[in-house]
Structures are given as structure tokens and as C-alpha cells.
C-alpha atoms as a PDB file:
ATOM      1  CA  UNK A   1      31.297 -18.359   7.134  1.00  0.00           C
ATOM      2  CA  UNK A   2      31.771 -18.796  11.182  1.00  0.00           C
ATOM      3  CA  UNK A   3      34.205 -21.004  12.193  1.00  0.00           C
ATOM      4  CA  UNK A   4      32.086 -23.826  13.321  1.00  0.00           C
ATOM      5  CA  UNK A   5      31.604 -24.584   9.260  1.00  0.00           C
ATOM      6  CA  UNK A   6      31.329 -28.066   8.808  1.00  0.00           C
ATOM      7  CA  UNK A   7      33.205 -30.649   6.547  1.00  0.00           C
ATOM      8  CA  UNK A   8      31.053 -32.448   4.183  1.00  0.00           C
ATOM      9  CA  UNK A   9      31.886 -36.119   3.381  1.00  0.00           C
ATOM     10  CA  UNK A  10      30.229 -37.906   0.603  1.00  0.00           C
ATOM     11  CA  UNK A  11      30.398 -41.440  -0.522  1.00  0.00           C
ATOM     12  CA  UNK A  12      28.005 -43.752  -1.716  1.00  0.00           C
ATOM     13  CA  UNK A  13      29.987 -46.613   0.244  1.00  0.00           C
ATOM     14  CA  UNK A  14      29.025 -46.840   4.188  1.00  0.00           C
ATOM     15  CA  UNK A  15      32.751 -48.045   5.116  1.00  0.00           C
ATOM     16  CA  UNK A  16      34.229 -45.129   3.362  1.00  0.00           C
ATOM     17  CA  UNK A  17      32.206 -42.223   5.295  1.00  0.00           C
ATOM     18  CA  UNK A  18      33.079 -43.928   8.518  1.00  0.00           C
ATOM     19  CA  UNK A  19      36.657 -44.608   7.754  1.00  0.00           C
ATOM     20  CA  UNK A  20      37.220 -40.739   6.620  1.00  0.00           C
ATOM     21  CA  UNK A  21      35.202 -39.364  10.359  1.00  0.00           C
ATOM     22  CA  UNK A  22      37.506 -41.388  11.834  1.00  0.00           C
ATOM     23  CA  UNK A  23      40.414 -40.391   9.619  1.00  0.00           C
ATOM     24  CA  UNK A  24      39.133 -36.610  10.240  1.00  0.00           C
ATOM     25  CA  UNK A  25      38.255 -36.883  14.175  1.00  0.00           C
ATOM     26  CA  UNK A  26      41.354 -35.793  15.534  1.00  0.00           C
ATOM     27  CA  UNK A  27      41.046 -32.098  14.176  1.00  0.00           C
ATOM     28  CA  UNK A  28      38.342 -31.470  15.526  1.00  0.00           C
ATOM     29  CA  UNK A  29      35.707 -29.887  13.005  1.00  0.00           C
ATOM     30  CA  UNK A  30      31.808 -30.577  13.049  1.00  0.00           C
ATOM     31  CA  UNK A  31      31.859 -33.440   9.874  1.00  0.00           C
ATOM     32  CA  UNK A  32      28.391 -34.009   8.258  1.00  0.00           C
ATOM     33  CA  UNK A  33      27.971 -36.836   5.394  1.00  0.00           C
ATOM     34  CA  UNK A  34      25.911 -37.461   2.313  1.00  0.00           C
ATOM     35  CA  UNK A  35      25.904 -40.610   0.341  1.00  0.00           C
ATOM     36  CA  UNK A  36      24.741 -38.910  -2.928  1.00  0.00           C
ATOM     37  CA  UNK A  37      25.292 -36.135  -5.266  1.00  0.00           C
ATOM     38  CA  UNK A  38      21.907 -35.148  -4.521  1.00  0.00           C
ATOM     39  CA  UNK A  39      22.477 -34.910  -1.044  1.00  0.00           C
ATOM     40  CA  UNK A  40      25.691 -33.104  -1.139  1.00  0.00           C
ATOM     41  CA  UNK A  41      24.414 -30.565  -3.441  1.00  0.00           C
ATOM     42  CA  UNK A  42      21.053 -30.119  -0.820  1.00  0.00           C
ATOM     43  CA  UNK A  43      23.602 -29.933   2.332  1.00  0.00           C
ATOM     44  CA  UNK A  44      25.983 -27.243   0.566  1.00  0.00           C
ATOM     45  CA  UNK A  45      23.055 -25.326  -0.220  1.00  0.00           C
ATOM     46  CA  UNK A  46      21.941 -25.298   3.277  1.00  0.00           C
ATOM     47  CA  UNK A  47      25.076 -23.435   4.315  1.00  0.00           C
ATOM     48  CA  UNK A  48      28.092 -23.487   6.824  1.00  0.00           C
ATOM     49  CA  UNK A  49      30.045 -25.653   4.712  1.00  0.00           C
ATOM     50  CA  UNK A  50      33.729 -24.815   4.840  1.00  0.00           C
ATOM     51  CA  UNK A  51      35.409 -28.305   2.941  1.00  0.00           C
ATOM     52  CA  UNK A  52      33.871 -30.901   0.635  1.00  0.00           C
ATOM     53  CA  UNK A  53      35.479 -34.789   0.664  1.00  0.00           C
ATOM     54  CA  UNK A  54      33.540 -36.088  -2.879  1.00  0.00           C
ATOM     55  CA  UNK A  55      33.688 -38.970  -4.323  1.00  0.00           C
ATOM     56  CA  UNK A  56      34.298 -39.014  -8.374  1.00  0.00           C
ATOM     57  CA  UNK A  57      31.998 -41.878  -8.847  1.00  0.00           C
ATOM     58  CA  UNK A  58      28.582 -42.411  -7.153  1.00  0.00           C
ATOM     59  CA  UNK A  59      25.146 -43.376  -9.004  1.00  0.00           C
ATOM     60  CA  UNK A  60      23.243 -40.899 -10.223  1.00  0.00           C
ATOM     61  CA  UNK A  61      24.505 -37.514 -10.129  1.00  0.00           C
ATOM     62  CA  UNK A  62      28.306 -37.624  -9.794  1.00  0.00           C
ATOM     63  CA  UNK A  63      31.266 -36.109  -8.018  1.00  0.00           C
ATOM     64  CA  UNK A  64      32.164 -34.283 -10.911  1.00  0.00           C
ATOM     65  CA  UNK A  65      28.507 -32.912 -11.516  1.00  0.00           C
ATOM     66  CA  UNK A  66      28.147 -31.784  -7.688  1.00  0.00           C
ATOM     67  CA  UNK A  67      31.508 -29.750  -8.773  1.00  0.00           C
ATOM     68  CA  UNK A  68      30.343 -28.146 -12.310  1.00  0.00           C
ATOM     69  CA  UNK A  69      26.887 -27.299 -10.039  1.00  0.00           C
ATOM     70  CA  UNK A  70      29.038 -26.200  -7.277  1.00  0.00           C
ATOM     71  CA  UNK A  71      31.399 -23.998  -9.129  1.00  0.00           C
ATOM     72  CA  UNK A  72      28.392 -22.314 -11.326  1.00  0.00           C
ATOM     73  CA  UNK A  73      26.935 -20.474  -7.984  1.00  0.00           C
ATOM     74  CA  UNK A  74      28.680 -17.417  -6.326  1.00  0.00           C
ATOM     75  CA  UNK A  75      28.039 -18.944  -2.677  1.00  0.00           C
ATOM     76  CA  UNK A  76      29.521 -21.967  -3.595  1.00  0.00           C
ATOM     77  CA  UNK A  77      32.491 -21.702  -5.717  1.00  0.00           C
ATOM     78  CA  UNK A  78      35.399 -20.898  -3.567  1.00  0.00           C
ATOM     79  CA  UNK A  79      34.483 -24.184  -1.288  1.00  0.00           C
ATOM     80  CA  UNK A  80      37.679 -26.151  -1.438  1.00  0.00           C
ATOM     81  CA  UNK A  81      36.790 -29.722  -3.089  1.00  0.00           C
ATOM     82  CA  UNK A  82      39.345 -32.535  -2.220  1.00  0.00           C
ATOM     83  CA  UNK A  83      37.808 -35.342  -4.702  1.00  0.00           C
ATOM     84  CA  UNK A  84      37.890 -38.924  -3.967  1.00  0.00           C
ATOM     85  CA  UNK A  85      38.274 -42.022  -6.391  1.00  0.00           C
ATOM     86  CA  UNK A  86      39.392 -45.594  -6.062  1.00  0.00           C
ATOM     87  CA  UNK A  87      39.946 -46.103  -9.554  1.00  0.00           C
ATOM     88  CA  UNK A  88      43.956 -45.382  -9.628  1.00  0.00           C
ATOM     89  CA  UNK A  89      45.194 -42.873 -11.667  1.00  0.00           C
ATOM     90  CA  UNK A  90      43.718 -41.503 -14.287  1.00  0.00           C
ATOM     91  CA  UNK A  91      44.863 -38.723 -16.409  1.00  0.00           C
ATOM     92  CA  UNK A  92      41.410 -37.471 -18.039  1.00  0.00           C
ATOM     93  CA  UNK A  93      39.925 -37.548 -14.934  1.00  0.00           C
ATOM     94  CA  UNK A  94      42.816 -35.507 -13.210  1.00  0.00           C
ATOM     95  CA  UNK A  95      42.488 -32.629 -16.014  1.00  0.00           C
ATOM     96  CA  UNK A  96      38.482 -32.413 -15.764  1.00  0.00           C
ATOM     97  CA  UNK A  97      39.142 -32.293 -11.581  1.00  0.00           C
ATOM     98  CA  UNK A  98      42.017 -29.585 -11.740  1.00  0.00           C
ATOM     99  CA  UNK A  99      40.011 -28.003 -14.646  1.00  0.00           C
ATOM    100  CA  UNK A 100      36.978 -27.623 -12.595  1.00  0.00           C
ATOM    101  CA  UNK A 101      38.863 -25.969 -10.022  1.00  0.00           C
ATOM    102  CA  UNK A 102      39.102 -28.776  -7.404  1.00  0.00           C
ATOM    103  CA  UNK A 103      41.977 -28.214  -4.486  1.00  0.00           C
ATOM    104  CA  UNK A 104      43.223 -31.942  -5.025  1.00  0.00           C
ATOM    105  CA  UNK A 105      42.566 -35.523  -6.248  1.00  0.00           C
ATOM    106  CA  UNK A 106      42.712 -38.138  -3.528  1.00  0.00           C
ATOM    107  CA  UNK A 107      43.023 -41.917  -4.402  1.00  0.00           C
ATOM    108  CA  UNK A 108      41.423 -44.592  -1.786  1.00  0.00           C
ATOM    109  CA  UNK A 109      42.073 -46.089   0.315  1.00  0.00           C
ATOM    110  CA  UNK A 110      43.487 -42.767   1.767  1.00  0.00           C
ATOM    111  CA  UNK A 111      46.504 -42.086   3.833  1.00  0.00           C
ATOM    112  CA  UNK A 112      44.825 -40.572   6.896  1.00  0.00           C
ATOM    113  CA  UNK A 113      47.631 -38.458   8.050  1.00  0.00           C
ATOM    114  CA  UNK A 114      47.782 -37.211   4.872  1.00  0.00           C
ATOM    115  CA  UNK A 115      44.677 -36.130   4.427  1.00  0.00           C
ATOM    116  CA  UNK A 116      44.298 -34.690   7.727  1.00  0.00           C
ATOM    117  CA  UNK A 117      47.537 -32.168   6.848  1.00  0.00           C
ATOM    118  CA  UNK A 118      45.521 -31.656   3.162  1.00  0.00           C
ATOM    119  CA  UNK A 119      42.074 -30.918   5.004  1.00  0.00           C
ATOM    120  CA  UNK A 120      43.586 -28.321   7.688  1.00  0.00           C
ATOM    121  CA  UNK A 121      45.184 -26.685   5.251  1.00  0.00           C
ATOM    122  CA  UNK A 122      42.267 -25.993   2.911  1.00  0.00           C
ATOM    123  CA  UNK A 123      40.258 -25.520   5.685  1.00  0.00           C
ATOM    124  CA  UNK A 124      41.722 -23.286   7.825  1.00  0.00           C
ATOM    125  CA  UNK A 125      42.743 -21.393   4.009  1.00  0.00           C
ATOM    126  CA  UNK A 126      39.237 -21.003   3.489  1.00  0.00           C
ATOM    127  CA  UNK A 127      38.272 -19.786   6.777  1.00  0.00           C
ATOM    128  CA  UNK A 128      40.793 -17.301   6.537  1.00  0.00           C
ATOM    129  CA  UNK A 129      39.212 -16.408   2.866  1.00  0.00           C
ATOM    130  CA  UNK A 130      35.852 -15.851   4.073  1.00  0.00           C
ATOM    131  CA  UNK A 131      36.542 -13.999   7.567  1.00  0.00           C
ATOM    132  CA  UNK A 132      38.497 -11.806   4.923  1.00  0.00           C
ATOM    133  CA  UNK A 133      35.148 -11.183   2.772  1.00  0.00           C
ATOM    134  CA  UNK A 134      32.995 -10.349   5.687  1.00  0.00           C
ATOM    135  CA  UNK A 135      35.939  -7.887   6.766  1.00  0.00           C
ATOM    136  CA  UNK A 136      35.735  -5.983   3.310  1.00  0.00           C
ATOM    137  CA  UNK A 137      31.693  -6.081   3.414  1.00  0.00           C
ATOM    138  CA  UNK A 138      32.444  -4.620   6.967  1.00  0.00           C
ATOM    139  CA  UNK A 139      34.466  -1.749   5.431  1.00  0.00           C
ATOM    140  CA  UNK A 140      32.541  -1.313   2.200  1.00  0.00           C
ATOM    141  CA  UNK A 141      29.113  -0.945   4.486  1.00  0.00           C
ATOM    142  CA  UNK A 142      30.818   2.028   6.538  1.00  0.00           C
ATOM    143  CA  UNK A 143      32.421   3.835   3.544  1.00  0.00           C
ATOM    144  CA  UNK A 144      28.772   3.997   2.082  1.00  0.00           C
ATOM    145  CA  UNK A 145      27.420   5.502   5.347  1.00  0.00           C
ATOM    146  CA  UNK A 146      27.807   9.505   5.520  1.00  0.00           C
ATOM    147  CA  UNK A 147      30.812  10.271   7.704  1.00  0.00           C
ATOM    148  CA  UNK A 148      29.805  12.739  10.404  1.00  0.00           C
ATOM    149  CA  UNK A 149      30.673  16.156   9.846  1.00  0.00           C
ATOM    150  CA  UNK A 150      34.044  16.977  11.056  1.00  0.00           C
ATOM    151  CA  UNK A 151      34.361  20.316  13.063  1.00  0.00           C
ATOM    152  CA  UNK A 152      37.963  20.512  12.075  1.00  0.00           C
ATOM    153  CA  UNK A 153      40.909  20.767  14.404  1.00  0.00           C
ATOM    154  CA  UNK A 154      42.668  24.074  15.213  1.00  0.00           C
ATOM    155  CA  UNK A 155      45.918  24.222  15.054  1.00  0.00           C
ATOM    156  CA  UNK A 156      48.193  23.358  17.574  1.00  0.00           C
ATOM    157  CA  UNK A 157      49.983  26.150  17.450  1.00  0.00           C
ATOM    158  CA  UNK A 158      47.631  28.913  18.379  1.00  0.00           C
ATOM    159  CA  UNK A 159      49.082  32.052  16.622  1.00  0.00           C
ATOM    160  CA  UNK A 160      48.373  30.466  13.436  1.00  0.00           C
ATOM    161  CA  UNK A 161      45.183  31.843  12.149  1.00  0.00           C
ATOM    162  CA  UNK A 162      42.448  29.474  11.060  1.00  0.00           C
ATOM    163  CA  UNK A 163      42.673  28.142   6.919  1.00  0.00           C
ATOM    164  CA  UNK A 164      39.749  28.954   5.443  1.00  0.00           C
ATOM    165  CA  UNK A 165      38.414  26.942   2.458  1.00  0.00           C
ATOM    166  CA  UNK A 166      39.115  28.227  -1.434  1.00  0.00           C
ATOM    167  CA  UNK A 167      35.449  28.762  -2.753  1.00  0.00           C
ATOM    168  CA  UNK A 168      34.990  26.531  -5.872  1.00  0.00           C
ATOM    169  CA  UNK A 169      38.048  24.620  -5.569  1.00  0.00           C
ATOM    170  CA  UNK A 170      40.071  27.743  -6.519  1.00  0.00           C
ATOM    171  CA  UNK A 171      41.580  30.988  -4.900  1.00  0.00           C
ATOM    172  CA  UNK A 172      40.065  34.115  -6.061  1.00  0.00           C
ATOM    173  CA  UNK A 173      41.795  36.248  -8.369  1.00  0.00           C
ATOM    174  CA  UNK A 174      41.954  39.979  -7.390  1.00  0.00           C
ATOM    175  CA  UNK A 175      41.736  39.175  -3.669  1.00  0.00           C
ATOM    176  CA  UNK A 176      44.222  39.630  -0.268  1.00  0.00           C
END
């Protein structure tokens, strides 16, 4: 994922997607919105999302649905999800989230400052996570392509004579 990934808001409520760009503005990240399940799901799909801001309860497909989806597909899983709800605490809802694998459980209206130090953090986590991945592909691609044949160095120390290799992995008996 490049750096310029995007953080996806979605909220079925206007006010609340403008109140969380403005609450997200100052860090400086490309911020896209949805105000459905639906559309969330379609803009995660599309790629070069690095952090998802859901809401728990929007009509039709919900917050919690977008996660089970989310979490069942290998380019999707290890998005960090900060969920959103406005219906105060509650404790079933808090062991589905964390049970689903979401990186935290927000209640509106949200502190901005707060979330701001929550979003970094995941983000810049994730970022580090994925420019990690490509690193290992990286490594993994070369270590499948044949090396080129190495001539061998001579020794430094040129009154030592050359090593020749054992034939079949062992030194002949019988032989000086």
C-alpha cells in the first residue's frame, strides 16, 4: 500500500462525515467517505485504503457486516477498523467489535484530538505493516531467481593453494 492510502469515513449521517474531515484535516491524509455499507465495502475493494472510520449502525448492510466481509478477504483483513456508534456503551456490541478484530470502539460525538492520536497511530502502524510485506515479497522474488554463478575468491594469502570441492559431498577414501 503507498503512502498516499486514503482514510475511509462512513456514516449514514451528513453532519457526522463532515465533522470527522474536519476532525481528521490537520494530519494530513487523502480522506474519502461513504454513507453506506455498500459503499464502503465497493471503496475498500477499489484499493489504497490504509484506515476505516465505520459506523456500527447504518440501514441496510451494517458496520459490523462491512467488518465480518472485510475480515473474510486476504486484501482486506489487516485494515485497521476504528468503529463508530452513538448508542453509549454497550457490552455485546464491544465483544462482537473486539471479536471481529476491530482496532477500537469510538462513541459519538467524538473527542477530535483523540481520535486524531488513535487514527495516526493505526495508520502510520499499518503503513509500516504493509511497506514491511512488499519488503519480504521483494526478498522472496530474488531468493527464487538463480543467483549468478560465483567464480569464487582466491585467497588472500597467495601461497595458499586453491580448495577444491569434495566430489559427492564426501572426501575420497584411499586418496592424498
Amino acid at each position: 500500500m503507498p503512502s498516499d492510502a486514503k482514510i475511509l469515513i462512513v456514516d449514514d449521517h451528513e453532519d457526522t462525515l463532515y465533522a470527522l474531515e474536519n476532525a481528521l484535516a490537520p494530519l494530513g491524509h487523502r480522506v474519502a467517505r461513504a454513507t453506506s455499507g455498500d459503499g464502503a465495502l465497493k471503496e475498500v475493494l477499489r484499493g489504497q485504503v490504509g484506515l476505516l472510520l465505520l459506523d456500527v449502525r447504518m440501514p441496510g448492510v451494517s458496520g459490523l457486516d462491512v467488518v465480518r466481509y472485510m475480515r473474510r478477504l486476504e486484501q482486506t483483513q489487516r485494515i485497521p477498523i476504528i468503529l463508530l456508534t452513538g448508542f453509549g456503551p454497550d457490552a455485546e456490541l464491544t465483544s462482537i467489535a473486539y471479536g471481529l478484530g476491530v482496532a477500537d470502539l469510538v462513541m459519538k460525538p467524538v473527542e477530535p484530538w483523540a481520535l486524531r492520536t488513535k487514527v495516526r497511530y493505526l495508520y502510520d502502524a499499518y503503513q509500516r505493516h504493509q511497506a514491511l510485506e512488499r519488503e519480504l515479497r521483494a526478498l522472496r522474488a530474488q531468493i527464487k531467481e538463480p543467483a549468478p554463478p560465483d567464480p569464487g575468491l582466491p585467497h588472500p594469502d597467495t601461497r595458499v593453494p586453491l580448495q577444491r570441492e569434495p566430489r559427492h559431498g564426501k572426501l575420497e577414501q584411499g586418496r592424498t
